[in-house]
N, C-alpha and C. Protein backbone atom coordinates (compact mmCIF):
# COMPACT_ATOMS: atom_id res chain seq x y z
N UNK A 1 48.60 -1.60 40.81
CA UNK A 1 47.76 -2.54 40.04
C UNK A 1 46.88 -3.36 40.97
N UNK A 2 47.43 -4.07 42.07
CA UNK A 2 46.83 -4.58 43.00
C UNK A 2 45.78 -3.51 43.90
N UNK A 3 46.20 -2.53 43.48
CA UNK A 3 45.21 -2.07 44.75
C UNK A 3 44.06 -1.33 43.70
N UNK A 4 44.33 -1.19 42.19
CA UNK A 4 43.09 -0.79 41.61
C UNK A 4 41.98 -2.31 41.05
N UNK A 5 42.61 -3.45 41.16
CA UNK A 5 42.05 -4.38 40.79
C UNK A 5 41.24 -4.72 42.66
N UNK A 6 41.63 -4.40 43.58
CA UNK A 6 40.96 -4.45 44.83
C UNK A 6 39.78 -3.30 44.99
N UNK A 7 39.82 -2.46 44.55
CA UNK A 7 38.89 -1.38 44.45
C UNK A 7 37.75 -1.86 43.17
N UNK A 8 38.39 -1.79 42.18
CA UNK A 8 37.03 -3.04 41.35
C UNK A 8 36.39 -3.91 41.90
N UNK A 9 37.45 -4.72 42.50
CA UNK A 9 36.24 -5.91 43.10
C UNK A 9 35.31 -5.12 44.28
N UNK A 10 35.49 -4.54 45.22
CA UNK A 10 34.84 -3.60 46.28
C UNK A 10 33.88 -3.21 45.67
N UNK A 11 33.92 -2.29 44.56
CA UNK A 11 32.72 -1.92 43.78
C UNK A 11 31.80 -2.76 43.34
N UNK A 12 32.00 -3.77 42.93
CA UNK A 12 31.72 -4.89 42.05
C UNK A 12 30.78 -5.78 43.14
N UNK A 13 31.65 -6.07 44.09
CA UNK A 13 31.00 -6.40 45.45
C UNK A 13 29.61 -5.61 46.36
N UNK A 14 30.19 -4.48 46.22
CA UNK A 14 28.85 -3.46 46.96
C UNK A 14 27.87 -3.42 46.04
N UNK A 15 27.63 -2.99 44.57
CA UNK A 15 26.92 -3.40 44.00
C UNK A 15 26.12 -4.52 43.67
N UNK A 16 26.44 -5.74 43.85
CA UNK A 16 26.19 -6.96 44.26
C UNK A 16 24.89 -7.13 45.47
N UNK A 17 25.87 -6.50 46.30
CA UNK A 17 25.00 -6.77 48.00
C UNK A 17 23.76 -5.64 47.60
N UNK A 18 23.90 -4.62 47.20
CA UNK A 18 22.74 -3.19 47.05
C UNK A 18 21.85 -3.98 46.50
N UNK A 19 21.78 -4.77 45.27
CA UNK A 19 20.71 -5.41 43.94
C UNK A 19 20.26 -6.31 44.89
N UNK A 20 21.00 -7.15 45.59
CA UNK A 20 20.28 -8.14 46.38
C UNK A 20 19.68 -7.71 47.79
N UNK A 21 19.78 -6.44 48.14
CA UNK A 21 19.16 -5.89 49.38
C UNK A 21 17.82 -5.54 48.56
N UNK A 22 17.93 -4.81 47.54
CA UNK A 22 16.92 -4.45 47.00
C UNK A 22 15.83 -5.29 46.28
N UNK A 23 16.23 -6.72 45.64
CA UNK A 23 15.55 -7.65 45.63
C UNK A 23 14.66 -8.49 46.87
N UNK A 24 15.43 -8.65 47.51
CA UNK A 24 14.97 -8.94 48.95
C UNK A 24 14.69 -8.52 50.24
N UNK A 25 14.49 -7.28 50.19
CA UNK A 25 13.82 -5.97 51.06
C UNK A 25 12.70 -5.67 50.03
N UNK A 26 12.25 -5.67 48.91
CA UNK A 26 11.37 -5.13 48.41
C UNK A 26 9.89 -5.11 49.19
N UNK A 27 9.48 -4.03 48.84
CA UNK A 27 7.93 -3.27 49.63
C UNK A 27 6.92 -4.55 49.17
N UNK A 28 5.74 -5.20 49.73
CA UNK A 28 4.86 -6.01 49.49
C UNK A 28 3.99 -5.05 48.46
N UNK A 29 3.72 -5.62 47.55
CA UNK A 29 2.97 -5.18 46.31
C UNK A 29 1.30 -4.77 46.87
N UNK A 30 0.78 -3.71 46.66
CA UNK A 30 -0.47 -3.44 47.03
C UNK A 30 -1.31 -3.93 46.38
N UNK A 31 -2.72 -4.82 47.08
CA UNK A 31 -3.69 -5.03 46.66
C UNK A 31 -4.77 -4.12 46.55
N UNK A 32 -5.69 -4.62 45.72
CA UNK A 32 -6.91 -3.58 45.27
C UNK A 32 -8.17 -4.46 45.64
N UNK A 33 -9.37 -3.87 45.53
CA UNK A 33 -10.72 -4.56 46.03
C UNK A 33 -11.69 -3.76 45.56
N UNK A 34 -12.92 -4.09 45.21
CA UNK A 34 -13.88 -3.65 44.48
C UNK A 34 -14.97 -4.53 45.44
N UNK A 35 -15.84 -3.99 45.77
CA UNK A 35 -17.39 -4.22 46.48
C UNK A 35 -18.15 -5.07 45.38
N UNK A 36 -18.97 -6.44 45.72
CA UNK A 36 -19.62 -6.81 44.88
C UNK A 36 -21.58 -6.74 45.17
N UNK A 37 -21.89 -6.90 44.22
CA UNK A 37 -22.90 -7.12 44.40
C UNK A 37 -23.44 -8.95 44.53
N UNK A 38 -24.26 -9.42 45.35
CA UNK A 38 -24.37 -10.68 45.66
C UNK A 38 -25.73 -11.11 45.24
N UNK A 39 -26.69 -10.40 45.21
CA UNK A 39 -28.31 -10.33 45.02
C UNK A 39 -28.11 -10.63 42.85
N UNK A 40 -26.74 -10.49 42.90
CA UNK A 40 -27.47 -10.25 40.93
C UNK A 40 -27.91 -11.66 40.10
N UNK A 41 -27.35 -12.79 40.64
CA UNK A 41 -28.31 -13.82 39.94
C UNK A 41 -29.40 -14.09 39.88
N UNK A 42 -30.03 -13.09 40.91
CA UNK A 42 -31.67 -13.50 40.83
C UNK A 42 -32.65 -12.49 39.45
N UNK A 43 -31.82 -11.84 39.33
CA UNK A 43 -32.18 -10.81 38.13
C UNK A 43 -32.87 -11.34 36.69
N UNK A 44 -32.40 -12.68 36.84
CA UNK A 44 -32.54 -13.58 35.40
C UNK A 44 -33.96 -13.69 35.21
N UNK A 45 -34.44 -13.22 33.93
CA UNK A 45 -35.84 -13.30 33.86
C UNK A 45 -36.73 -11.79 34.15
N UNK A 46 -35.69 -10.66 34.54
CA UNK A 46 -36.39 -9.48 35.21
C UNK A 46 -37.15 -9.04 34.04
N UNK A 47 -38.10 -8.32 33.89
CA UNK A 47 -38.94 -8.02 32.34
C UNK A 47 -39.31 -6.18 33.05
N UNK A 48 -38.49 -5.63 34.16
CA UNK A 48 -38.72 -4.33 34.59
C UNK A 48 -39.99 -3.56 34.89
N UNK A 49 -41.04 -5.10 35.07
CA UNK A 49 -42.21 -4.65 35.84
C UNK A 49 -42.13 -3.66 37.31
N UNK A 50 -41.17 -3.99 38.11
CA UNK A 50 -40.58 -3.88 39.75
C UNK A 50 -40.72 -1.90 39.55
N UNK A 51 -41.11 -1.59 40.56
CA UNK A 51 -40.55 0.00 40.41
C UNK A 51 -39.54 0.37 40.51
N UNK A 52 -39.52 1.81 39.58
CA UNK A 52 -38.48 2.22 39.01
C UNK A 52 -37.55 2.95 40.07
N UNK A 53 -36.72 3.06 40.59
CA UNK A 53 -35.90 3.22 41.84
C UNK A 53 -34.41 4.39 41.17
N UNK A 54 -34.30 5.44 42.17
CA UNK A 54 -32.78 6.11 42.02
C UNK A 54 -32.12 5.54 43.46
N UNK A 55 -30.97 4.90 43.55
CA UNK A 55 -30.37 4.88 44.26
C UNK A 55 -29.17 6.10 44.65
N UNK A 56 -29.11 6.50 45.89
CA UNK A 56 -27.90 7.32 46.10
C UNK A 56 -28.55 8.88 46.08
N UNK A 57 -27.67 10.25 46.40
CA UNK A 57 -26.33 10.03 47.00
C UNK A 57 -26.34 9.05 48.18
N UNK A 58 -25.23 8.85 48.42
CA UNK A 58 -24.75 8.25 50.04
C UNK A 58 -23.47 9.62 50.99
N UNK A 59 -23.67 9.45 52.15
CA UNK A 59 -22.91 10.66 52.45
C UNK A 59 -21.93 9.76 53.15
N UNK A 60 -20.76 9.70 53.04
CA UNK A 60 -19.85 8.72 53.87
C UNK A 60 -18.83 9.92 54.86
N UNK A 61 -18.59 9.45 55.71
CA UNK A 61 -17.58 10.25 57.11
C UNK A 61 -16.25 10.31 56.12
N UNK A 62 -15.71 11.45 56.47
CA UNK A 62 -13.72 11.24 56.13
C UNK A 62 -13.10 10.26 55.80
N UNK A 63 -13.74 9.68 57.21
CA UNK A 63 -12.33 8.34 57.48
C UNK A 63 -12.59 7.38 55.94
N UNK A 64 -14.07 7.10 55.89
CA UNK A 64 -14.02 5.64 54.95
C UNK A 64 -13.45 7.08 53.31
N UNK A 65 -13.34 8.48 53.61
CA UNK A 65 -13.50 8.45 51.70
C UNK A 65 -12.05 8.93 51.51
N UNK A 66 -11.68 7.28 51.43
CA UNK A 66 -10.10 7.29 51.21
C UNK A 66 -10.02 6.24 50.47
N UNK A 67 -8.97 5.97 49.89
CA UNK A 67 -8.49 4.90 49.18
C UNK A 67 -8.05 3.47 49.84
N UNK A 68 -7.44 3.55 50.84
CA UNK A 68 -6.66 2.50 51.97
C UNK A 68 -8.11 1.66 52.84
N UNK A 69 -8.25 0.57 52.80
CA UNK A 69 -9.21 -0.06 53.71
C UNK A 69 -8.53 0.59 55.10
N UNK A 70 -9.86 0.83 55.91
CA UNK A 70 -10.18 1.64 57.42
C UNK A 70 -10.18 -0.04 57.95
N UNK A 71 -9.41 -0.31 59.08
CA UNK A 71 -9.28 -1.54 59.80
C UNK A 71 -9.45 -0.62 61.40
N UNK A 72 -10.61 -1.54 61.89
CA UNK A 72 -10.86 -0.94 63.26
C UNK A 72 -10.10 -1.37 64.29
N UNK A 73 -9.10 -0.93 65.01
CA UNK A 73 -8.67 -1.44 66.14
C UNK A 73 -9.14 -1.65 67.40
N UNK A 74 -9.98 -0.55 67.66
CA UNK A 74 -10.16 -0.34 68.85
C UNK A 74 -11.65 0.28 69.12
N UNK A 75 -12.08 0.39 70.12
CA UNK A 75 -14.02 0.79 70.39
C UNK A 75 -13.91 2.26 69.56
N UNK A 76 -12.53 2.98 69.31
CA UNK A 76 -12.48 4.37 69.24
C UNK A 76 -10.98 4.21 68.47
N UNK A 77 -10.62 3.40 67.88
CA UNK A 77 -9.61 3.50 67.15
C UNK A 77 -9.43 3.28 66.04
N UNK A 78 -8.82 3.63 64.93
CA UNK A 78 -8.66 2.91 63.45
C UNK A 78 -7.34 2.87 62.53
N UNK A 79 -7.28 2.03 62.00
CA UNK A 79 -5.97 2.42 61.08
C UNK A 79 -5.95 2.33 59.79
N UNK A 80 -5.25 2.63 58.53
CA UNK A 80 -5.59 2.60 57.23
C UNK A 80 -4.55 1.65 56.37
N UNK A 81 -4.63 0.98 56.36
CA UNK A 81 -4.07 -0.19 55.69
C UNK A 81 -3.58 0.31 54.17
N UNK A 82 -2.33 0.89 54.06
CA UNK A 82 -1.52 0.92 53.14
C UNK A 82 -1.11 0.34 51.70
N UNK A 83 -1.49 -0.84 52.23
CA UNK A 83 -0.95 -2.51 51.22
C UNK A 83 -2.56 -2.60 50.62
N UNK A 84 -3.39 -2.30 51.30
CA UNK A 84 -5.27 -2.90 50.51
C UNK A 84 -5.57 -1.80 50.38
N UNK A 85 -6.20 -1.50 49.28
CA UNK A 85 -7.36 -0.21 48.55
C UNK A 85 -7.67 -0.73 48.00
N UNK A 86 -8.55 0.53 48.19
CA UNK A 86 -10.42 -0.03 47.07
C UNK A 86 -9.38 0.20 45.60
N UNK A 87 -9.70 -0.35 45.09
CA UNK A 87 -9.59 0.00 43.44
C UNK A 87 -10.32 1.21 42.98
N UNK A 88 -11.26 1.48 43.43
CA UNK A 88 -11.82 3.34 42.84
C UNK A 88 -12.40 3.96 44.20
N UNK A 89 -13.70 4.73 43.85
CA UNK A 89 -14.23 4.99 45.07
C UNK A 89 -14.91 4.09 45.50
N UNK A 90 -15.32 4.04 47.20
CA UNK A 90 -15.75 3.30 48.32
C UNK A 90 -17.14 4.12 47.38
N UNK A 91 -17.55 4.75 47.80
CA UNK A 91 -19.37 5.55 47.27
C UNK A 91 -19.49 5.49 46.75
N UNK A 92 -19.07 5.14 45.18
CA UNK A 92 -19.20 4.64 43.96
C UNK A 92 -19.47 3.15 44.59
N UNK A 93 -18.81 2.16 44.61
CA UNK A 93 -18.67 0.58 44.67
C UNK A 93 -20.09 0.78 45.62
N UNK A 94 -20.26 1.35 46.75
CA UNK A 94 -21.32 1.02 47.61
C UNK A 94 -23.00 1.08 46.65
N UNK A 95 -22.39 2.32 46.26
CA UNK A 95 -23.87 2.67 45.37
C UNK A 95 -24.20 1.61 44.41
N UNK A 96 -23.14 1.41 43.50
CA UNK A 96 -23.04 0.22 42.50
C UNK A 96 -23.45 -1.03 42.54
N UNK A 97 -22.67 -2.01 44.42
CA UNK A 97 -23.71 -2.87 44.87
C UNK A 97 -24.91 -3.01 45.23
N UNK A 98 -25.32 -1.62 45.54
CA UNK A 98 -26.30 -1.52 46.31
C UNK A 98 -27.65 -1.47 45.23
N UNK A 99 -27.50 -0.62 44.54
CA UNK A 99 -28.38 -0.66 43.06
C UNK A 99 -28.62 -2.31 42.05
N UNK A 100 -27.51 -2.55 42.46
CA UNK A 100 -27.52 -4.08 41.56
C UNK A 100 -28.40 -5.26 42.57
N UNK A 101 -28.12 -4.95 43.72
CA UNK A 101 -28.83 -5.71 44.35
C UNK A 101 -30.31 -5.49 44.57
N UNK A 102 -30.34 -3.49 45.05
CA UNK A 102 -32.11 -3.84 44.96
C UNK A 102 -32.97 -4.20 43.45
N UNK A 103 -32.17 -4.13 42.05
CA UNK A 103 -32.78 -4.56 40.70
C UNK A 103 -32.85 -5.86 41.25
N UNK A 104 -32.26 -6.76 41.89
CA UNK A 104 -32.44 -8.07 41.85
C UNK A 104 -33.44 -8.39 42.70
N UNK A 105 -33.28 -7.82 43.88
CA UNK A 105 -34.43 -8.67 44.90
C UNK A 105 -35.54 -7.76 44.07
N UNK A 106 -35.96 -6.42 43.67
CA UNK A 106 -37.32 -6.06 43.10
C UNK A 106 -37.73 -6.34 41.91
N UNK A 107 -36.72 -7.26 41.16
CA UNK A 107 -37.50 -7.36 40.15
C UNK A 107 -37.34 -6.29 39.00
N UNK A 108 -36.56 -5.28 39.33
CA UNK A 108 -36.99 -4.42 37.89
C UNK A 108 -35.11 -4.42 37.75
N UNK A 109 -35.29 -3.86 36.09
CA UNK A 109 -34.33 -3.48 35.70
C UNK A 109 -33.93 -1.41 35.43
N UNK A 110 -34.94 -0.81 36.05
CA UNK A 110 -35.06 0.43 36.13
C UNK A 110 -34.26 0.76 37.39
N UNK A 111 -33.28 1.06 37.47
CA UNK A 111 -32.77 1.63 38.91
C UNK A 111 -31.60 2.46 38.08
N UNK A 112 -31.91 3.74 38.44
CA UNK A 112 -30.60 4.93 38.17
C UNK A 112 -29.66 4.88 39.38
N UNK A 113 -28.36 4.61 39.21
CA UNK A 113 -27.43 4.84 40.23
C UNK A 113 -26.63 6.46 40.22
N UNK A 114 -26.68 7.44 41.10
CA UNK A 114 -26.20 8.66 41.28
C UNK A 114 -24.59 8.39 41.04
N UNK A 115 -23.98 9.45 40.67
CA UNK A 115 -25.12 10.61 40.06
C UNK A 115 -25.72 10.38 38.80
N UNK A 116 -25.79 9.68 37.80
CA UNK A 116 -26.78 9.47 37.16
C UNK A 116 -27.93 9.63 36.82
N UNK A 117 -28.45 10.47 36.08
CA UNK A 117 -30.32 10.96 36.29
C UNK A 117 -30.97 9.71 35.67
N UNK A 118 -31.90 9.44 36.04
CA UNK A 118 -32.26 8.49 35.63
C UNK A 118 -33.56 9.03 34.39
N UNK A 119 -33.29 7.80 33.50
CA UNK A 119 -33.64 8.47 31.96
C UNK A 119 -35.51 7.77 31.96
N UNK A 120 -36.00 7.84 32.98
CA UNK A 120 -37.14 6.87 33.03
C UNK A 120 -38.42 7.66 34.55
N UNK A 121 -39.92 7.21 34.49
CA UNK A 121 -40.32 7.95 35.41
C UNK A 121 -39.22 7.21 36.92
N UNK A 122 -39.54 7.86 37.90
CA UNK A 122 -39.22 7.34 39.22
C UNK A 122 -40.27 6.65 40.06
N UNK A 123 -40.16 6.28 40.53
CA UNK A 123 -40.92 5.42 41.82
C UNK A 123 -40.46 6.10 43.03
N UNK A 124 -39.34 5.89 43.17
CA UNK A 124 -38.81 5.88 44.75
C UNK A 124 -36.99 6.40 44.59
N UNK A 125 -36.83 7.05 45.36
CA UNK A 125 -35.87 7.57 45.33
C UNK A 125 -35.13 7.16 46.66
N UNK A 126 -33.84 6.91 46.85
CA UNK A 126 -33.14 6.29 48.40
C UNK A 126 -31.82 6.78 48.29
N UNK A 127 -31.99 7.83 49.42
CA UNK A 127 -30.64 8.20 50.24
C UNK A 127 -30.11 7.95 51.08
N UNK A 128 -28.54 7.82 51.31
CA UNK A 128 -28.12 7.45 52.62
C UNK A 128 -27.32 8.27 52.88
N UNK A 129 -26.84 7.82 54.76
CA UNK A 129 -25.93 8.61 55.31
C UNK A 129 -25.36 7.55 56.42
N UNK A 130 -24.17 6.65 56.06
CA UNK A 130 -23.08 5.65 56.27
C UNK A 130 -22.35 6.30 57.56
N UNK A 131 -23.09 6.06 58.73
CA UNK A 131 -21.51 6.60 59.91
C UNK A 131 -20.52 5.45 60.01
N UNK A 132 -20.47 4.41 60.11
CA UNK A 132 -19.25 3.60 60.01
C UNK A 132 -20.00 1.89 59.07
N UNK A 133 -18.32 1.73 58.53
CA UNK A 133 -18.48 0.84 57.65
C UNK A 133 -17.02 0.01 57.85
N UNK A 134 -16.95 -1.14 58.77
CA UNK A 134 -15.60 -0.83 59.18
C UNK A 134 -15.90 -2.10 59.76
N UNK A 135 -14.21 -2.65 59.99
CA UNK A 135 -14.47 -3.80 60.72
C UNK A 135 -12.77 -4.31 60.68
N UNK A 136 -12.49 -5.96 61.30
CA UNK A 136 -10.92 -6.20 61.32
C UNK A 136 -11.32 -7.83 60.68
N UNK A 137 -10.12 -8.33 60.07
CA UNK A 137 -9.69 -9.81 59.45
C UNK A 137 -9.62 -10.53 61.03
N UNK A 138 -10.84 -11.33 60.80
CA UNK A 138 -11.57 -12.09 62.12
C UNK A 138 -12.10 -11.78 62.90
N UNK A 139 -12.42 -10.65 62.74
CA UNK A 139 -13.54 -9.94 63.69
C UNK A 139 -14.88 -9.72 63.35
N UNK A 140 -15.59 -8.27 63.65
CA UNK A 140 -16.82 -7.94 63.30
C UNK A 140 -16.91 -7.03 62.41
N UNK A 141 -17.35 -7.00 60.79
CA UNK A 141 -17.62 -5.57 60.12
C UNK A 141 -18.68 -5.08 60.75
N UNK A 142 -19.00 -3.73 60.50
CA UNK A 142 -20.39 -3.05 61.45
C UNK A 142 -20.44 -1.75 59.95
N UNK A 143 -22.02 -1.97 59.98
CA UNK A 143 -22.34 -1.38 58.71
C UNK A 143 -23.66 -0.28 59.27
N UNK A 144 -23.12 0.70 59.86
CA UNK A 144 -24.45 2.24 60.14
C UNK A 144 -24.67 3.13 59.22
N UNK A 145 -26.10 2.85 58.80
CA UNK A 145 -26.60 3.59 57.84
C UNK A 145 -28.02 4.16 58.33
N UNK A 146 -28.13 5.27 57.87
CA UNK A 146 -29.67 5.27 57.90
C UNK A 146 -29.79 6.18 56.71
N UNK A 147 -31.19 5.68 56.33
CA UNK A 147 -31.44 5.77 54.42
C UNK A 147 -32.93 6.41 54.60
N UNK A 148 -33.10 6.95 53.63
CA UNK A 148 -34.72 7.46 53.31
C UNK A 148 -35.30 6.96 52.24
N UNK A 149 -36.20 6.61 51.99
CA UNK A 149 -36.84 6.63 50.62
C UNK A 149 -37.99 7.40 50.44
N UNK A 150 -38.19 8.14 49.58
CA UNK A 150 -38.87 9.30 48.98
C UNK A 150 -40.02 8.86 47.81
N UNK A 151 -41.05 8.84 47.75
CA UNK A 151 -41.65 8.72 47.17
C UNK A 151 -41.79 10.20 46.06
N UNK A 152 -41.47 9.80 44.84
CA UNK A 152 -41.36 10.64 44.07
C UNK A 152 -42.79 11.34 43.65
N UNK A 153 -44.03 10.58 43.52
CA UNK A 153 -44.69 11.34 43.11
C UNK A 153 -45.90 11.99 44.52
N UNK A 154 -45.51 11.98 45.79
CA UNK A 154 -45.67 13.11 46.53
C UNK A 154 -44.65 14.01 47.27
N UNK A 155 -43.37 13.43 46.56
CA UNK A 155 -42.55 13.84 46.92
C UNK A 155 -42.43 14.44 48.85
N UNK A 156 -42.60 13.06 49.48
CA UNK A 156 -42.34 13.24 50.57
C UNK A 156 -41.90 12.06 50.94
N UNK A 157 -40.95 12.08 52.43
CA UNK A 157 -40.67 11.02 53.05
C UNK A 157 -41.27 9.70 53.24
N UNK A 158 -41.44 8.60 52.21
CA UNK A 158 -42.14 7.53 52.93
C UNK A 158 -41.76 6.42 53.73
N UNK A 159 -40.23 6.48 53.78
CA UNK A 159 -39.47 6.02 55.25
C UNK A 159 -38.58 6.32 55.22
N UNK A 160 -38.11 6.58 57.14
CA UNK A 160 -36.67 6.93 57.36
C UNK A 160 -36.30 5.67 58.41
N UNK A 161 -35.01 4.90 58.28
CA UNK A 161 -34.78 4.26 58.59
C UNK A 161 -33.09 4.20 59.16
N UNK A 162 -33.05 3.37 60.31
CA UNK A 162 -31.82 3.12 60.69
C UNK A 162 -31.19 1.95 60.79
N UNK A 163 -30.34 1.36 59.54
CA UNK A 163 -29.89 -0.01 59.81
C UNK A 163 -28.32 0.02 60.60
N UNK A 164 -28.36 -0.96 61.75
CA UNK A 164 -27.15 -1.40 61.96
C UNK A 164 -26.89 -2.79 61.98
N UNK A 165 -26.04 -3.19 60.93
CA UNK A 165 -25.40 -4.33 60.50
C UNK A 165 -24.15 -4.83 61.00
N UNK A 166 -23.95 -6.22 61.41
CA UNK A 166 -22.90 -6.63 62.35
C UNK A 166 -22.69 -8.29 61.23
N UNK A 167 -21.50 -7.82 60.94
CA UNK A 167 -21.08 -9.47 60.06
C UNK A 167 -19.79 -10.21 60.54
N UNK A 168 -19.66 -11.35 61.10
CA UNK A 168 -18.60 -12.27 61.31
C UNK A 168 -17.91 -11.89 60.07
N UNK A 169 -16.36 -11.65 60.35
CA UNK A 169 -15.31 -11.54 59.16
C UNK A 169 -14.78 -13.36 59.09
N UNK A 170 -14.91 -13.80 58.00
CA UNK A 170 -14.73 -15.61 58.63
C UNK A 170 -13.64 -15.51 57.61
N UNK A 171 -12.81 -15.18 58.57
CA UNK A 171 -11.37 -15.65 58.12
C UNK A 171 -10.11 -14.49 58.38
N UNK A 172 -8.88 -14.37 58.71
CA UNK A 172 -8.41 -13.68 59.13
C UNK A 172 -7.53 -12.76 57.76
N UNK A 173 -8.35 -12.71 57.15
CA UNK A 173 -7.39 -11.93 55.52
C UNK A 173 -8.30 -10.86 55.51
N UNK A 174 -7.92 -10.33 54.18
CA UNK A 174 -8.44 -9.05 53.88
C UNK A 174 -9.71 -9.19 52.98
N UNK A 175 -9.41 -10.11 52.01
CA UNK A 175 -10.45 -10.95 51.32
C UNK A 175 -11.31 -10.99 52.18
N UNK A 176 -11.34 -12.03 53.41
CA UNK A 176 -12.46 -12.35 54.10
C UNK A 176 -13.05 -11.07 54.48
N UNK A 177 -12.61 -9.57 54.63
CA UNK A 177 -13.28 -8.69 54.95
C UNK A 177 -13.67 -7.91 54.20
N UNK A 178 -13.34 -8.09 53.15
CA UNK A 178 -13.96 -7.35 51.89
C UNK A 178 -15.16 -8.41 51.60
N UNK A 179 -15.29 -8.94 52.11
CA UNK A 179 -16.64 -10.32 51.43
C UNK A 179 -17.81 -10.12 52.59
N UNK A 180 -17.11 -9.54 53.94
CA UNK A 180 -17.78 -9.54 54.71
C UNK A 180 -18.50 -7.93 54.53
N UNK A 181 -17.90 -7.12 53.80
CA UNK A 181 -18.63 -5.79 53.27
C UNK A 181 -19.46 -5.97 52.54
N UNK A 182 -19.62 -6.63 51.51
CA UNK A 182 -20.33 -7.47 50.53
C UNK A 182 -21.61 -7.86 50.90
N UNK A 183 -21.38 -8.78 52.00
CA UNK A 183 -22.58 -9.12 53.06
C UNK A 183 -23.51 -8.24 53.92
N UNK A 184 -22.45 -6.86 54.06
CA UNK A 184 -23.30 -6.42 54.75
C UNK A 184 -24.08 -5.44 54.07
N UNK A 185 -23.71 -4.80 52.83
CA UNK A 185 -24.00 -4.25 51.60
C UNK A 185 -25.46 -5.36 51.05
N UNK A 186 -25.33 -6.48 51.10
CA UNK A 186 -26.80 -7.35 50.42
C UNK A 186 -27.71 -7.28 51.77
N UNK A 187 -27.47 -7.30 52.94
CA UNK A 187 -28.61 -7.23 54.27
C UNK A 187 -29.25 -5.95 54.40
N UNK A 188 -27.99 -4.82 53.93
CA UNK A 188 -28.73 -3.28 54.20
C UNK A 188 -30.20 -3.20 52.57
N UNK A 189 -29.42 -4.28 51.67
CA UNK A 189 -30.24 -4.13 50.24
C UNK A 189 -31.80 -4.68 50.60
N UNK A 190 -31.52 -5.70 51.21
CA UNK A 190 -32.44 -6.87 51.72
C UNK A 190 -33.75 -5.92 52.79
N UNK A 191 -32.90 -5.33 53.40
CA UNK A 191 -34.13 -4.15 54.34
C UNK A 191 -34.73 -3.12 53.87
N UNK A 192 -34.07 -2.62 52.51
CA UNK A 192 -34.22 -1.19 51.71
C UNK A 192 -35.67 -2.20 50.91
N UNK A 193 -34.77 -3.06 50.39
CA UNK A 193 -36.78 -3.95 49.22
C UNK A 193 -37.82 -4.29 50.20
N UNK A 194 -37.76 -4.60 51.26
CA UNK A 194 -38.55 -5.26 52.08
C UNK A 194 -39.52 -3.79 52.34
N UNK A 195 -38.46 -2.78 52.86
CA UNK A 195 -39.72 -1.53 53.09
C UNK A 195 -40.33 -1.19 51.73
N UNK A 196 -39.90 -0.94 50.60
CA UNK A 196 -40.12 -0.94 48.92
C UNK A 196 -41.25 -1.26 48.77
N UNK A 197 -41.40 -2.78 48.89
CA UNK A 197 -42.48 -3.57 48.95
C UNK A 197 -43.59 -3.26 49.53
N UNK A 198 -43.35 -2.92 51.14
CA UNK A 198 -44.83 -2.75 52.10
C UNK A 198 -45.18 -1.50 51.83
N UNK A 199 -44.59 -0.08 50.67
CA UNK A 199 -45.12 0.90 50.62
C UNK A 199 -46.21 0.51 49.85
């Protein structure tokens, strides 16, 4: 009797300690992140005079077309952060800010985002090709792109361009570096209208 009422409690006991290992070992819950666009309050008032614009494709490297934020370690190193993902695709969200922002600084409300055909004439058409997009919580994001824009109705190159973007991460979280993508996503927007304009 004593020794089956000692074997209950043992059980009773290990079970105990397992629920509370498992309460208090539990895995940190993964966060998600979505790219914003920063340029869209200026939109107010747009009446879609601005030319009509396709944004995208964008061609992104391996590393960024993953789910896990790419954290740079090293001049030649990287790692993929487990616990933070994008919430969908990185080339989706990029295209998405990137379109929302040039409607804002140009003025129009005509911009097709890819793949998307756009249901309207074209103006200008802009492709990219993203070699790194990457950066660490307090460090530097670095944003290499170089983009074309196409003039649709001679359908030839009317600029090819190479931006490289360098943003203070101000603050040592993940937030702060997702904000600092953000930033560098409205400067690459900011150089794409500016050439727009002087065509």
């Amino acid at each position: 009797m004593l020794r089956g009422t000692l074997t209950r409690t043992g059980i009773l006991l290990f079970a105990a300690l397992s629920l509370s290992a498992c309460l208090g070992g539990r895995s940190p819950s993964v966060q998600f992140y979505n790219l914003s666009a920063t340029e869209a309050g200026s939109t107010t008032g747009a009446t879609g005079s601005g030319p009509a614009i396709s944004v995208g494709p964008v061609i992104f490297p391996k590393s960024l077309r993953r789910s896990q934020l790419l954290i740079r370690t090293g001049p030649n190193s990287v790692e993929l952060d487990e616990f933070h993902r994008w919430a969908g695709s990185l080339e989706s969200d990029f295209l998405d800010a990137l379109g929302s922002n040039l409607g804002a600084l140009l003025g129009t409300e005509r911009v097709a985002i890819y793949p998307a055909e756009a249901m309207f004439p074209l103006d200008y058409r802009i492709s990219l090709d993203v070699d790194r997009f990457d950066g660490a919580p307090g460090g530097t994001l670095v944003l290499s792109a170089r983009w074309t824009i196409t003039a649709t109705e001679a359908m030839t190159a009317a600029a090819v361009r190479h931006s490289v973007i360098q943003k203070t991460v101000a603050g040592d979280t993940m937030d702060a570096l997702v904000r600092a993508h953000d930033a560098a996503v409205a400067q690459l927007s900011r150089e794409i209208a500016e050439q727009i304009r002087a065509l």
